[in-house]
Protein backbone atom coordinates (compact mmCIF):
# COMPACT_ATOMS: atom_id res chain seq x y z
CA UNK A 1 90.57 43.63 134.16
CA UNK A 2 92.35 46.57 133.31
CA UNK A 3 93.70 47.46 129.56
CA UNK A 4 97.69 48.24 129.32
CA UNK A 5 98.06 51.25 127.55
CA UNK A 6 101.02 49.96 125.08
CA UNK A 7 98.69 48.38 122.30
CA UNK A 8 96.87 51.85 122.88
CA UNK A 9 100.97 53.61 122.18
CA UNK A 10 101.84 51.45 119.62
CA UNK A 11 98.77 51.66 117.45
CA UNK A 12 99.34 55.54 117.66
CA UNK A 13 103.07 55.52 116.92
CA UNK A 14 102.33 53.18 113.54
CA UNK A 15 100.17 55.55 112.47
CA UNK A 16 102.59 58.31 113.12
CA UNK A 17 105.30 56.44 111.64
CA UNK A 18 102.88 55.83 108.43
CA UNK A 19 102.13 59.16 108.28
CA UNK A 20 105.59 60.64 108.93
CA UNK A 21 106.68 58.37 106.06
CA UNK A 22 105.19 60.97 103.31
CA UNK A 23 106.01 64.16 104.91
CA UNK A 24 109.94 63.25 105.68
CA UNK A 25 110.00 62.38 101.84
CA UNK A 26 107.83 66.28 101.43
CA UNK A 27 110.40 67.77 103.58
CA UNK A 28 113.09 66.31 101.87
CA UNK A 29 112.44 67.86 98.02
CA UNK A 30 111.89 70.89 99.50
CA UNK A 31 114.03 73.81 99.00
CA UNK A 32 116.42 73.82 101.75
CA UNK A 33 116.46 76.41 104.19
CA UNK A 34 115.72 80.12 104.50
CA UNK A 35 118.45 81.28 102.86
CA UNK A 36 118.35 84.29 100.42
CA UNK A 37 119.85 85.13 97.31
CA UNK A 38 120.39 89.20 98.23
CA UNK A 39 122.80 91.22 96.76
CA UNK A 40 125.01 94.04 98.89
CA UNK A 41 123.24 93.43 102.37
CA UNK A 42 126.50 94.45 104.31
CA UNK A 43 126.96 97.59 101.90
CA UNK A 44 123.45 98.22 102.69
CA UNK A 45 123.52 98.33 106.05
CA UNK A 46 127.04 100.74 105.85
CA UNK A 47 125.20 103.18 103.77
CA UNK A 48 121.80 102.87 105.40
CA UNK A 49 124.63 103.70 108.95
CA UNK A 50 125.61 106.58 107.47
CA UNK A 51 122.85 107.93 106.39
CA UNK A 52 120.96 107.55 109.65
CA UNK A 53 123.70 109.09 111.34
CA UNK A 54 123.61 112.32 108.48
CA UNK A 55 120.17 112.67 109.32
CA UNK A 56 120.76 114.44 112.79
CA UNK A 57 121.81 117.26 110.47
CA UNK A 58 118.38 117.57 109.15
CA UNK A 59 116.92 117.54 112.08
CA UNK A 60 116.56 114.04 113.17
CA UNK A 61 117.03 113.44 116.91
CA UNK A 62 118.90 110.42 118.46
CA UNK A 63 115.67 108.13 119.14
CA UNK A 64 115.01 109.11 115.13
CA UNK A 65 118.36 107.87 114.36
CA UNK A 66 118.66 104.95 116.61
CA UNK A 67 115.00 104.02 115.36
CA UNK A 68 116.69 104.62 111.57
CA UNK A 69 119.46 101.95 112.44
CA UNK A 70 117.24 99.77 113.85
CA UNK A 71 114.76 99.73 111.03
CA UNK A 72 117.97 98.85 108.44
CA UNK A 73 119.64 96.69 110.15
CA UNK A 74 116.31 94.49 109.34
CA UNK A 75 115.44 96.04 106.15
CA UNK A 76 118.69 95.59 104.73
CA UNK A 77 118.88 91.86 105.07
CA UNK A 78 117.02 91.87 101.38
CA UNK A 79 120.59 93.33 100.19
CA UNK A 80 119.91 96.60 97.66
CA UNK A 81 118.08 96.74 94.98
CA UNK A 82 120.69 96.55 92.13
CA UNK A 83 121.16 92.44 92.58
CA UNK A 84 123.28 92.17 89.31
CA UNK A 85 126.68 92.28 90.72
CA UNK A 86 128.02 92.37 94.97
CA UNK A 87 129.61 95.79 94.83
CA UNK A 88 132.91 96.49 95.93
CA UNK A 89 134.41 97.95 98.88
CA UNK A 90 135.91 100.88 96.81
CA UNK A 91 132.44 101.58 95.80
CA UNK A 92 130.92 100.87 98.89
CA UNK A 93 133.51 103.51 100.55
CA UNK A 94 132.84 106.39 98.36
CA UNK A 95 128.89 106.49 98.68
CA UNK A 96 129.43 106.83 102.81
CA UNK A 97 132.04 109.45 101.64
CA UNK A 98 129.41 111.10 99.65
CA UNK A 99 126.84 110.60 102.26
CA UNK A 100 129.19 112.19 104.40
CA UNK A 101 130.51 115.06 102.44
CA UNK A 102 125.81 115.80 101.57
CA UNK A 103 125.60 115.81 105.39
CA UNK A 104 128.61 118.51 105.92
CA UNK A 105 125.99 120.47 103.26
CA UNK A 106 123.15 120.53 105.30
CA UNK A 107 124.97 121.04 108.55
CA UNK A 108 126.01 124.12 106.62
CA UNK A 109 122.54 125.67 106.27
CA UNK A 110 122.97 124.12 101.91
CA UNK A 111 119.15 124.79 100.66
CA UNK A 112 120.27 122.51 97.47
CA UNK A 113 122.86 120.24 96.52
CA UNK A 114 124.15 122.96 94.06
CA UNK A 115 128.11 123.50 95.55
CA UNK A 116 128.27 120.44 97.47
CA UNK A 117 131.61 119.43 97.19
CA UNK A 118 132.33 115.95 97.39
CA UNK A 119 128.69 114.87 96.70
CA UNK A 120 128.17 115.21 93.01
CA UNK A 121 124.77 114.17 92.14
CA UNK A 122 124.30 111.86 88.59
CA UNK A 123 124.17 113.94 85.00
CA UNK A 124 120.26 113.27 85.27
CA UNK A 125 119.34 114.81 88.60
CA UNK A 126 119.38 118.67 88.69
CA UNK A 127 121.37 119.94 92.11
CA UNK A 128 119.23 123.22 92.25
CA UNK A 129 115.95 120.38 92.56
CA UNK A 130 117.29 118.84 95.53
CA UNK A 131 118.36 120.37 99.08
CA UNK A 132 120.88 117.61 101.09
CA UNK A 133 118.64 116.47 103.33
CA UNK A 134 116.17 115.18 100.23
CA UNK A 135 118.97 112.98 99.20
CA UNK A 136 120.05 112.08 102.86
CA UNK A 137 116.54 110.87 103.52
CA UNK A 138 114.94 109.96 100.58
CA UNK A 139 117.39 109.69 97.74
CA UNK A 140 120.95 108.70 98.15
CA UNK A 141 120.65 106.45 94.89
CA UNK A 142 121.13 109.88 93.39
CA UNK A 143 124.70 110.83 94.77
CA UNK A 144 127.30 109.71 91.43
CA UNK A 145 128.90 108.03 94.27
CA UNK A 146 125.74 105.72 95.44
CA UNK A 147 124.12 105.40 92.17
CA UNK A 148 124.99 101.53 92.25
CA UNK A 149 122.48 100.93 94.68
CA UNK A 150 119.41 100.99 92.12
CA UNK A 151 118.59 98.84 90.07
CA UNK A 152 119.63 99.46 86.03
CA UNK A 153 117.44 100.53 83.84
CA UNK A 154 116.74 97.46 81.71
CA UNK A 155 118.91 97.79 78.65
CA UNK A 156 116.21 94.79 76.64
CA UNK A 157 113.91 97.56 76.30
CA UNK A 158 113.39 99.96 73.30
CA UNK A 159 112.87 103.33 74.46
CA UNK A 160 109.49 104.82 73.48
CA UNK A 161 109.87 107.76 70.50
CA UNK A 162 109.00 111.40 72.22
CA UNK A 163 106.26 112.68 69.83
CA UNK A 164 106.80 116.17 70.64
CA UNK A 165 110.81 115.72 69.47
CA UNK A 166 109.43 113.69 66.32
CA UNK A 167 106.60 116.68 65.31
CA UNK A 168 110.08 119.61 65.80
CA UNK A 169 111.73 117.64 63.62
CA UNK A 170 109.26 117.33 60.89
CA UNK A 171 108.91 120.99 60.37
């Protein structure tokens, strides 16, 4: 006599079903979804544009750049670093101006960023330490313009006391 297979089916499917029980309740406390909490992600990828595109300047050919845009259109999907606020299109506007205005630099032969119209650097960055295609590449957060892109310094913290300052103004 031959065995049906359905007591074989339905013995497996009530142990599925027992087992399923747990890990549809698991599933359901999870956190839902993939979804991300990053800040700026279509500003990124504008600047990140523009810079990749500035980069031909300094020497980058088009594989380079299309390789550039590929890479950020990825990268960027963790948004920029300063998460505190989205930042606004105004904002977002003037650092691809500025990115813009550091490429005309080094398509002009600009050794450093010292005369660059239209991309002024911030107070603590020293144009004569810095040629365009440094900040095109490496350091954009250091246009005025793109500054919002980093992260601020943590204003909680206490600053530690410069010995050297404290010992000039003992004597």
């Amino acid at each position: 006599m031959r065995l049906s297979p359905r007591p074989l089916t339905f013995a497996l499917l009530t142990v599925l079903a027992g087992a399923g029980g747990p890990l549809v309740l698991a599933l359901s406390l999870a956190p839902t979804g993939c979804g991300t909490d990053a800040v700026g992600v279509e500003a990124c990828r504008q600047i990140e544009a523009t810079r990749c595109a500035a980069a031909q300047a300094c020497g980058y050919t088009q594989d380079q750049t299309d390789a550039c845009n590929i890479f950020y259109r990825d990268q960027c999907l963790v948004g920029i670093e300063n998460d505190t606020k989205a930042p606004e299109d105004a904002a977002i506007k003037a650092c691809v101006n500025a990115v813009n205005a550091t490429k005309a630099c080094a398509a002009a032969g600009a050794t450093t960023m010292t005369g660059c119209g239209g991309a002024a650097l911030v107070a603590s960055a020293d144009p004569a330490a810095h040629s365009p295609c440094d900040i095109i590449t490496a350091s954009a957060e250091l246009l005025d313009a793109c500054a919002f892109v980093a992260r601020p310094a943590d204003a909680g913290t206490t600053p530690v006391p410069d010995a050297t300052a404290d010992a000039d103004a003992a004597d």
